[in-house]
C-alpha atoms as a PDB file:
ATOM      1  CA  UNK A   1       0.000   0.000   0.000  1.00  0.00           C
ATOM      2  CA  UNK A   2       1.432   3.431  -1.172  1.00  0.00           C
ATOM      3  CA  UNK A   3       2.212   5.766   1.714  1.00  0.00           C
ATOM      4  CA  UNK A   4      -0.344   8.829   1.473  1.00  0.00           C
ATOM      5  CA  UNK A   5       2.097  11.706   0.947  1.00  0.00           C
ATOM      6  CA  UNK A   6       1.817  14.397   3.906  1.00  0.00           C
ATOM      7  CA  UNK A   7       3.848  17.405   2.538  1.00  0.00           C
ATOM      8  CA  UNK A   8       4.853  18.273  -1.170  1.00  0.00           C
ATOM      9  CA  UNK A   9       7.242  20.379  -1.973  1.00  0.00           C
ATOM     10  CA  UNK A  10       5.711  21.906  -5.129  1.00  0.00           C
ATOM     11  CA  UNK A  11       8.993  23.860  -6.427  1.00  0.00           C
ATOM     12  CA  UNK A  12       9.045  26.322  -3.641  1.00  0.00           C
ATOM     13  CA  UNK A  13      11.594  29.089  -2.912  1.00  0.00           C
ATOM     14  CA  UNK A  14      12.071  29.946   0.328  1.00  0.00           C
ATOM     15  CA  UNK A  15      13.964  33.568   1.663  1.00  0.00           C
ATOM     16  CA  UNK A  16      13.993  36.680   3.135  1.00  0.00           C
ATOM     17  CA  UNK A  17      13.457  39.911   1.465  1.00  0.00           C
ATOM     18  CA  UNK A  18      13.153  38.622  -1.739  1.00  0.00           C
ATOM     19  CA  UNK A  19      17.171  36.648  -1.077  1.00  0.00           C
ATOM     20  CA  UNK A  20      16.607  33.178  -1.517  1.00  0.00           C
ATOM     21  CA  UNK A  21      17.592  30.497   1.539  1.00  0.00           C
ATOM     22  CA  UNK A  22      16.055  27.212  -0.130  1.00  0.00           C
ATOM     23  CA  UNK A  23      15.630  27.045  -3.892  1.00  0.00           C
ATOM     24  CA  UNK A  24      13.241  25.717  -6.160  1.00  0.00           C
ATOM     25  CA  UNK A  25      12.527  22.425  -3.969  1.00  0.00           C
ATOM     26  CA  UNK A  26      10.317  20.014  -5.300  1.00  0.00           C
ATOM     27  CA  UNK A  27       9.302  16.154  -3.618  1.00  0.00           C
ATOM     28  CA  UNK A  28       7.052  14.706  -1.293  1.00  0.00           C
ATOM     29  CA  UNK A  29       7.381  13.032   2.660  1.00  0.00           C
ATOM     30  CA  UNK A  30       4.679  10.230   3.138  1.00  0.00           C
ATOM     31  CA  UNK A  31       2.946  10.363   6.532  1.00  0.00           C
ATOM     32  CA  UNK A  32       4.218   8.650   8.917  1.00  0.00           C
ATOM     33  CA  UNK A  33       7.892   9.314   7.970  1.00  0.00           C
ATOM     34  CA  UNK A  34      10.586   9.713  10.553  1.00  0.00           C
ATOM     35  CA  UNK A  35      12.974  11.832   8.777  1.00  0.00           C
ATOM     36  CA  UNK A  36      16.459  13.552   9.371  1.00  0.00           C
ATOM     37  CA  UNK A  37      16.913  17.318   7.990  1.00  0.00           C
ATOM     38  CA  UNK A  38      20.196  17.755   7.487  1.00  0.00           C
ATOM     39  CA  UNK A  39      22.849  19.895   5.566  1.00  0.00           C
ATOM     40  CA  UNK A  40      26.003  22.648   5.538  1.00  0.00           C
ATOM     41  CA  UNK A  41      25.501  25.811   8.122  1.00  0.00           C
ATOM     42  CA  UNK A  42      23.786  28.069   5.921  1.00  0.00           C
ATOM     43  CA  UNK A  43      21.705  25.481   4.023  1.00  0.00           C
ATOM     44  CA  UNK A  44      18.219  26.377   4.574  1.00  0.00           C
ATOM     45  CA  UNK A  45      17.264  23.823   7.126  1.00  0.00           C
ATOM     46  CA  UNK A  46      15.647  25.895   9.612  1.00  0.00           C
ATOM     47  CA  UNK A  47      14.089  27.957   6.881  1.00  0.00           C
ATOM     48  CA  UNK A  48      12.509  25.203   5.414  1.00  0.00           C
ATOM     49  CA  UNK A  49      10.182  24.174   9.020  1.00  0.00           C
ATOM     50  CA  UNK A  50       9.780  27.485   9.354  1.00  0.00           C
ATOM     51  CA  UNK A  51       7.833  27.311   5.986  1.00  0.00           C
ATOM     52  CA  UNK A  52       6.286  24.278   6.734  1.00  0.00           C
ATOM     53  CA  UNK A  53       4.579  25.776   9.785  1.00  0.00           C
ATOM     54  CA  UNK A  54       3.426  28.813   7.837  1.00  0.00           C
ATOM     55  CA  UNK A  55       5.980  31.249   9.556  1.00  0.00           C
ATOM     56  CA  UNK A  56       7.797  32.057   6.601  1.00  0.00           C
ATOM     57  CA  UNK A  57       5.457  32.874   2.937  1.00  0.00           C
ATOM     58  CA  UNK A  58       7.319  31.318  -0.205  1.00  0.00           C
ATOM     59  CA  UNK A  59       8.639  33.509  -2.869  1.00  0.00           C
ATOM     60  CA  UNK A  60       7.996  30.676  -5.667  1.00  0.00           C
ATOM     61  CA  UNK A  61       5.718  27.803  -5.869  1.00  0.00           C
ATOM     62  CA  UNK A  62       4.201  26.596  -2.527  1.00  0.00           C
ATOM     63  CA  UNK A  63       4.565  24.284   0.162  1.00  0.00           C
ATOM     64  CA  UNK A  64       1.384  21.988   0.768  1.00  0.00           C
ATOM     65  CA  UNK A  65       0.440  20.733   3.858  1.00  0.00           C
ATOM     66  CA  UNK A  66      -2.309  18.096   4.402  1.00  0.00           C
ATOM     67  CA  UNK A  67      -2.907  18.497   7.808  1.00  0.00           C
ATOM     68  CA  UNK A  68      -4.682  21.626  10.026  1.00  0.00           C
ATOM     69  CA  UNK A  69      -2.208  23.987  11.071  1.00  0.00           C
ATOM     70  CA  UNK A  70      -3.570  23.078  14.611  1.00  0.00           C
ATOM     71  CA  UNK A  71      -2.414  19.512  14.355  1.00  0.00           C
ATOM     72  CA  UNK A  72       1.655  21.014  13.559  1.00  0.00           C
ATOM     73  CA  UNK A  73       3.414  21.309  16.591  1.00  0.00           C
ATOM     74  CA  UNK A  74       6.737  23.298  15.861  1.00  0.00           C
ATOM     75  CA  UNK A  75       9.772  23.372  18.158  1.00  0.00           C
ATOM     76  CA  UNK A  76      12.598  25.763  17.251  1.00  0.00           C
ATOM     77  CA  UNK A  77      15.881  26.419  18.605  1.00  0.00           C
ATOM     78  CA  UNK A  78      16.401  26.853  22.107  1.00  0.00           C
ATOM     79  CA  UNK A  79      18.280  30.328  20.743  1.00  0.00           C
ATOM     80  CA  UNK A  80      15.224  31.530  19.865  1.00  0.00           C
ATOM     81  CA  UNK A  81      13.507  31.017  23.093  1.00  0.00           C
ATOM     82  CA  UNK A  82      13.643  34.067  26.573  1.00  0.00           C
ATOM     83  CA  UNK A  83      14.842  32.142  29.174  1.00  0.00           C
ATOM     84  CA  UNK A  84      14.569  34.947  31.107  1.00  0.00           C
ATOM     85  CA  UNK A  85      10.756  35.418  30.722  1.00  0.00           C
ATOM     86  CA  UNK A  86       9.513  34.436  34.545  1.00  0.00           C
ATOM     87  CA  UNK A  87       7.375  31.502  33.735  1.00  0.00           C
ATOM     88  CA  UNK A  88       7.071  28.121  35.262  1.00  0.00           C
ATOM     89  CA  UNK A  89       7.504  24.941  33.680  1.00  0.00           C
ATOM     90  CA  UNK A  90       4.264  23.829  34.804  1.00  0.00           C
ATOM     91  CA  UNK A  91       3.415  26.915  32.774  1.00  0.00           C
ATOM     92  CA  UNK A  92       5.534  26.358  30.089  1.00  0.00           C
ATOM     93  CA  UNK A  93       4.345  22.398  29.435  1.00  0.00           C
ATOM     94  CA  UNK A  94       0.319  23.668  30.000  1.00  0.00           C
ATOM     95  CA  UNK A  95       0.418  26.130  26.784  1.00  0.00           C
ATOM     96  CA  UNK A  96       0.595  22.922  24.629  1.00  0.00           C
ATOM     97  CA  UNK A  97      -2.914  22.935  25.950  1.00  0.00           C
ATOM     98  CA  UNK A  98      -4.333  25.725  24.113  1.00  0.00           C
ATOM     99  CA  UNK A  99      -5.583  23.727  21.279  1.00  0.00           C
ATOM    100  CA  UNK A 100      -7.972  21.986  23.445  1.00  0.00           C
ATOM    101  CA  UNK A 101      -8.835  24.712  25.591  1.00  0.00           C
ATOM    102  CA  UNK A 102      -8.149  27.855  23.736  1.00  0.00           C
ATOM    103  CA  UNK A 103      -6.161  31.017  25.000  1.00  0.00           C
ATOM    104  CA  UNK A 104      -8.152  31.661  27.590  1.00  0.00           C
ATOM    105  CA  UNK A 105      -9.691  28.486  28.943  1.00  0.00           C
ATOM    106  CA  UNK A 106      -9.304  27.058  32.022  1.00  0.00           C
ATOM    107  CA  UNK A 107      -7.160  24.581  33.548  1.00  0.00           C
ATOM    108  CA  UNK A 108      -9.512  22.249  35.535  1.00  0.00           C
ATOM    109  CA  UNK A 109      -7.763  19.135  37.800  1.00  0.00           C
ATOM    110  CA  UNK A 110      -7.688  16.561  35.122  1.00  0.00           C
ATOM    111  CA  UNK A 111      -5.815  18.848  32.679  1.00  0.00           C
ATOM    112  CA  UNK A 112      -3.896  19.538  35.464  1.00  0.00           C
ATOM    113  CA  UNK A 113      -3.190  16.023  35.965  1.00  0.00           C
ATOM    114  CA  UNK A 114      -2.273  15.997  31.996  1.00  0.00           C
ATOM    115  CA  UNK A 115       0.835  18.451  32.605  1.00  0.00           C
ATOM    116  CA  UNK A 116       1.799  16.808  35.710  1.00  0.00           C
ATOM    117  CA  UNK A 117       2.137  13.503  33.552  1.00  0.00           C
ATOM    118  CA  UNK A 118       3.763  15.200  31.025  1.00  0.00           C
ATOM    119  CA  UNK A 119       6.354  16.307  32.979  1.00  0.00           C
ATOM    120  CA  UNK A 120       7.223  12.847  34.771  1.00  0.00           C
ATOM    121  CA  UNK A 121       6.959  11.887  31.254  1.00  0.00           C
ATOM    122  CA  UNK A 122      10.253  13.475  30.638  1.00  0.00           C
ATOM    123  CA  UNK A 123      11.821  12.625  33.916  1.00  0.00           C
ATOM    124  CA  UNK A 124      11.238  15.884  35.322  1.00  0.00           C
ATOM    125  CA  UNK A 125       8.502  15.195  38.218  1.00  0.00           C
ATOM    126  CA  UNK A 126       8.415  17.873  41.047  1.00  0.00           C
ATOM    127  CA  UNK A 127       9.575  20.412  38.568  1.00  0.00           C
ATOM    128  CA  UNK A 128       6.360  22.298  38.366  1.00  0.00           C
ATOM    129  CA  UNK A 129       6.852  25.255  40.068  1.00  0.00           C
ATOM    130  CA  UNK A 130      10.828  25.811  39.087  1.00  0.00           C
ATOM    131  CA  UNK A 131      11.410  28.607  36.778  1.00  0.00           C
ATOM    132  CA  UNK A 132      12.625  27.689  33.614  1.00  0.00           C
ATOM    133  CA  UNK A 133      15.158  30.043  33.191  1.00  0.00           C
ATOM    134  CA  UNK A 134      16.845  28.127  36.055  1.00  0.00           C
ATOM    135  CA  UNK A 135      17.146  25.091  34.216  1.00  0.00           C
ATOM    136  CA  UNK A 136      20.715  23.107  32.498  1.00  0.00           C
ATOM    137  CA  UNK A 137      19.673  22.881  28.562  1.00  0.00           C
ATOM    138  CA  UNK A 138      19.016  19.322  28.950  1.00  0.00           C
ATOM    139  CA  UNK A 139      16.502  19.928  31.749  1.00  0.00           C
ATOM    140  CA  UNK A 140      14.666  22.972  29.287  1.00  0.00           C
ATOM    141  CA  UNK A 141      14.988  20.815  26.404  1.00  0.00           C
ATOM    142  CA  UNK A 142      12.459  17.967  28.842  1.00  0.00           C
ATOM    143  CA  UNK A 143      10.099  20.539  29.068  1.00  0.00           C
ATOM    144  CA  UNK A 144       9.622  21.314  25.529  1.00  0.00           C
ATOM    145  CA  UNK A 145       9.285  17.912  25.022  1.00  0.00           C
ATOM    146  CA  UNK A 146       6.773  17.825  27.551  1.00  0.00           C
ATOM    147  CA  UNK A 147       4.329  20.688  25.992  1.00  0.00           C
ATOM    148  CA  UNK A 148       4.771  18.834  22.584  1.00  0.00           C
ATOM    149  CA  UNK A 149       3.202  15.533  24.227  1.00  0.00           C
ATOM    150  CA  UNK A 150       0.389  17.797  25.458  1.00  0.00           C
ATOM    151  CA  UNK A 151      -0.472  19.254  21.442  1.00  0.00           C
ATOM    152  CA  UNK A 152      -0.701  15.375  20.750  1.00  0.00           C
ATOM    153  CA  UNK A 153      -0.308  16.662  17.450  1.00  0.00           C
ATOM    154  CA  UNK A 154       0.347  14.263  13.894  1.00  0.00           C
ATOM    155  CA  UNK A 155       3.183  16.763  12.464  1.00  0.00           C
ATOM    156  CA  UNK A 156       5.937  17.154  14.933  1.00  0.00           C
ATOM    157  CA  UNK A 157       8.637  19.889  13.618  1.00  0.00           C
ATOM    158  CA  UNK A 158      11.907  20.063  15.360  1.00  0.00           C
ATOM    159  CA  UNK A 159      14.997  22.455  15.322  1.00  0.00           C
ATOM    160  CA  UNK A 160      18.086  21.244  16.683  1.00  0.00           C
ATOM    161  CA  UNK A 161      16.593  19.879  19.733  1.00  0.00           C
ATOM    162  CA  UNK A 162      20.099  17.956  20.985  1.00  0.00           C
ATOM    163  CA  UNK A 163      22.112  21.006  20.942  1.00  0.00           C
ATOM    164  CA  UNK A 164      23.893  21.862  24.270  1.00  0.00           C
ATOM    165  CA  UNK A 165      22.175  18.990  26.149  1.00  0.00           C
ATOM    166  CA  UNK A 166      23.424  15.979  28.068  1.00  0.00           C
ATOM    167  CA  UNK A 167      23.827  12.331  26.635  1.00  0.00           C
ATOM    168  CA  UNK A 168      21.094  11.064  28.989  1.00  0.00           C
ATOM    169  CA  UNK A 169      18.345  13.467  27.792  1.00  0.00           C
ATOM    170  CA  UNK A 170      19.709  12.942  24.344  1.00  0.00           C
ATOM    171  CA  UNK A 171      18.814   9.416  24.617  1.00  0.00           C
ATOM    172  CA  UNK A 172      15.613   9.615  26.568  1.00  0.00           C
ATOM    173  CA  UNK A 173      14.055  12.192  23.857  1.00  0.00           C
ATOM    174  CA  UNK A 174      15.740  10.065  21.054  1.00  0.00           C
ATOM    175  CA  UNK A 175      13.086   7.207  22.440  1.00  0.00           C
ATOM    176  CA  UNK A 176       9.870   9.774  22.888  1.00  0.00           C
ATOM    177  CA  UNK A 177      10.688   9.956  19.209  1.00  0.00           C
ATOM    178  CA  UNK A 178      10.937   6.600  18.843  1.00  0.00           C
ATOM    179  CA  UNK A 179       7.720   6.247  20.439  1.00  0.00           C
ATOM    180  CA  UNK A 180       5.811   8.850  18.090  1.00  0.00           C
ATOM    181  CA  UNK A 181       7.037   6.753  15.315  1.00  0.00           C
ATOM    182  CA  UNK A 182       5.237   3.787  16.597  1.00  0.00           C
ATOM    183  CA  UNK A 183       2.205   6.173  16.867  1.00  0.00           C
ATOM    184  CA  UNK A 184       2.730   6.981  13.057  1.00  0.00           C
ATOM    185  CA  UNK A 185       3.380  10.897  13.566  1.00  0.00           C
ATOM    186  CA  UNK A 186       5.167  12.524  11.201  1.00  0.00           C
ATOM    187  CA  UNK A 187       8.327  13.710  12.099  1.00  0.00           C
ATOM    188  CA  UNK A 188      10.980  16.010  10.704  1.00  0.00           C
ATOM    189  CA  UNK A 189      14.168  17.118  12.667  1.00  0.00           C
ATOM    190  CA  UNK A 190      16.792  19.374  11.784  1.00  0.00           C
ATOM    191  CA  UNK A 191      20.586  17.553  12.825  1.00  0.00           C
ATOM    192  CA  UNK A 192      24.103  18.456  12.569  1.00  0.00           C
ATOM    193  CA  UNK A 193      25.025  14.916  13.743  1.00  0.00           C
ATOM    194  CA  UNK A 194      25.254  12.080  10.774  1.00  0.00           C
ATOM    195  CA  UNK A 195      26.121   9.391  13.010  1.00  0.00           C
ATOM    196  CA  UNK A 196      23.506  10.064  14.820  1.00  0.00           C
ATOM    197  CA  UNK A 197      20.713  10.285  11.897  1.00  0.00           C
ATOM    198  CA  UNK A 198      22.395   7.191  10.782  1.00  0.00           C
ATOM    199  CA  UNK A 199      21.256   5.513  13.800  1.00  0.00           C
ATOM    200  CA  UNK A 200      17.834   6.423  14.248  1.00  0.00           C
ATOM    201  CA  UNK A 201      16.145   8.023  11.573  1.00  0.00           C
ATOM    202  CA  UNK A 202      15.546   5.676   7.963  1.00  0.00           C
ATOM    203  CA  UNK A 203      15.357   9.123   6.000  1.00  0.00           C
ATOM    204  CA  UNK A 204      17.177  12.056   5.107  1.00  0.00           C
ATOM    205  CA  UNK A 205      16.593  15.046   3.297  1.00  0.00           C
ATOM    206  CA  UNK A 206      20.311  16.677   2.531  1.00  0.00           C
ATOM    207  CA  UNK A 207      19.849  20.108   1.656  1.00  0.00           C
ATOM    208  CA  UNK A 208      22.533  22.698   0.380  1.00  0.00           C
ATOM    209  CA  UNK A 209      20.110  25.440  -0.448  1.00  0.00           C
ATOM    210  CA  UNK A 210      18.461  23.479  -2.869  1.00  0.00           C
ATOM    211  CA  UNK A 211      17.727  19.539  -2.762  1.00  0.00           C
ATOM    212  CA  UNK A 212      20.478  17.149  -2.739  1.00  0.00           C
ATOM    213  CA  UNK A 213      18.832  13.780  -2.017  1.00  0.00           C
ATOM    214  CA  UNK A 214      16.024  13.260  -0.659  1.00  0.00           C
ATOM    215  CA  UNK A 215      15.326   9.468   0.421  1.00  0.00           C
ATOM    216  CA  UNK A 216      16.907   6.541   2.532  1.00  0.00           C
ATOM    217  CA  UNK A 217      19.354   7.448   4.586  1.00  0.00           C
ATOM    218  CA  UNK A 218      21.740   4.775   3.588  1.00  0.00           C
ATOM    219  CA  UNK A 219      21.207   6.064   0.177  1.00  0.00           C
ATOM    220  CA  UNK A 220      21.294   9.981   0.846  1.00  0.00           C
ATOM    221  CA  UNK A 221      24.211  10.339   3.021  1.00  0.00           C
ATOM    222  CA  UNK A 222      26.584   8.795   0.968  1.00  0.00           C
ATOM    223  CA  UNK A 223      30.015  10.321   0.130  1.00  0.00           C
ATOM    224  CA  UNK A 224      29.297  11.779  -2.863  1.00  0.00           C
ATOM    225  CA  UNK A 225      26.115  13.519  -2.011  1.00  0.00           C
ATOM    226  CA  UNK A 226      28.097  15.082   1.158  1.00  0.00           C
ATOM    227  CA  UNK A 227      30.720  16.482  -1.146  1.00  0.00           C
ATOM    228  CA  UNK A 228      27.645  17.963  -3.547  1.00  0.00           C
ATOM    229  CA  UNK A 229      26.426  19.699  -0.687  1.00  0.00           C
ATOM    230  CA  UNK A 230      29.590  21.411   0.808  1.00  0.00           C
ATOM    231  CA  UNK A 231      30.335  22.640  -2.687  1.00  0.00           C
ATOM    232  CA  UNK A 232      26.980  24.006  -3.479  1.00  0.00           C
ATOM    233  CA  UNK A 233      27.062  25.962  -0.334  1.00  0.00           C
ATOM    234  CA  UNK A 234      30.314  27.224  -0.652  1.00  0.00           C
ATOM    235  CA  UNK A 235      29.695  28.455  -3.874  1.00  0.00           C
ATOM    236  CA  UNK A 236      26.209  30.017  -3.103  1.00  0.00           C
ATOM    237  CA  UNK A 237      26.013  34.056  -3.709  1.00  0.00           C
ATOM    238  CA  UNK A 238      24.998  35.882  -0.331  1.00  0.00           C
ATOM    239  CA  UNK A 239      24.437  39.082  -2.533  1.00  0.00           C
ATOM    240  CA  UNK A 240      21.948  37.422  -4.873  1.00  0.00           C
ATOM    241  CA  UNK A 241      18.438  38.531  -4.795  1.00  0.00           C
ATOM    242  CA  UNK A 242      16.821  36.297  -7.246  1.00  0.00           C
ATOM    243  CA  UNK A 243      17.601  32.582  -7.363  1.00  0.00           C
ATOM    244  CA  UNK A 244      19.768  32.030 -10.744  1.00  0.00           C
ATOM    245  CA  UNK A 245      17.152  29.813 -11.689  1.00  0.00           C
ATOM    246  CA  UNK A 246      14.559  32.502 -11.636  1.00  0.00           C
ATOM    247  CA  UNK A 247      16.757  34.325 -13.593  1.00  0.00           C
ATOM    248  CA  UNK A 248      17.422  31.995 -16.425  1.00  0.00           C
ATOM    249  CA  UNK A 249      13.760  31.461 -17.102  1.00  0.00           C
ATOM    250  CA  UNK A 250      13.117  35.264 -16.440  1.00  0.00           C
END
């Protein structure tokens, strides 16, 4: 049975102020799929799940999406997050939450219960009331995890989430992901780590700006491929504002 295909890539351009980050991509990622992001600094990685979520308009061709935005649940970067914003993680874990009970709703004892789960989920019971800007990056990084079990949602986007953290939480959120998998969520991560995509995630999409491969692992991350990549991001234009294909065809 064919797998149904979740996202297409329908030659989209990705960018900022009309500079281009990912170019002209085009191919599909079944549902279900447990798949590696991975690439040079610079290659668009991040920029791609940030147009997959809807934060970031194409400039070309479109990205399509068969599921309700509600049912994406997007982690970026912990770079990108205030640690210094006074919130609790009890706090922190209940906003995934707010697709079930809106911005405003209340949080009655059995919801309640839900975040307390959540966090001995991650190995982090009697946390509650600590403030997350007190937290090691592993401990944060449990948290996160913890809100995304709450949005129980079937696309599952993450950024980097093993940077700066601890080989024990590494491992523990390696097997939550595991676990989705088993659920048939779809997941996409962004990795620096080959060794480690090798391990655990069957496929790989090896961008350099524009696709690579796009496939098995075993198949995408092979030598050649690698060397394709480095080279088309070292030779990649900062200054250009139009992609050269757009240019060509213009």
């Amino acid at each position: 049975m064919q797998a149904v295909a979740l996202i297409r890539f329908d030659d989209v351009t990705l960018g900022y102020d009309r500079h281009p980050a990912v170019h002209h991509l085009q191919g599909e990622i079944a549902e279900g799929s447990l798949l590696a992001v991975v690439g040079p600094n610079g290659a668009g990685k991040s920029t791609l799940l940030k147009g997959i979520v809807g934060l970031l308009k194409p400039l070309e061709g479109a990205i399509r999406v068969q599921v309700k935005h509600e049912q994406i649940a997007y982690l970026p970067q912990q770079a990108e997050l205030d640690r210094g914003f006074p919130i609790t993680c009890f706090d922190t874990v209940a906003m995934g939450l707010w697709r079930h009970i809106g911005p405003f709703g209340a949080i009655d004892r059995r919801l309640r219960g839900q975040v307390f789960d959540a966090l001995a989920a991650v190995g982090l019971e009697g946390f509650a009331k600590r403030a997350i800007g007190s937290l090691s990056g592993g401990q944060l990084q449990r948290v996160l995890f913890a809100r995304l079990l709450l949005q129980d949602a079937s696309l599952i986007l993450l950024d980097e989430p093993f940077t700066a953290i601890d080989a024990k939480t590494e491992a523990d959120l390696i097997a939550l992901i595991q676990h989705w998998r088993g659920e048939h969520r779809t997941i996409l991560t962004v990795l620096h780590d080959l060794d480690q995509v090798r391990a655990n995630f069957p496929q790989t999409l090896l961008l350099a700006r524009e696709c690579v491969a796009l496939g098995r692992t075993a198949e995408t991350l092979n030598a050649e491929n690698l060397s394709t990549a480095r080279r088309l991001c070292e030779a990649w234009d900062e200054n250009a504002v139009l992609c050269q294909r757009g240019r060509d065809a213009a």
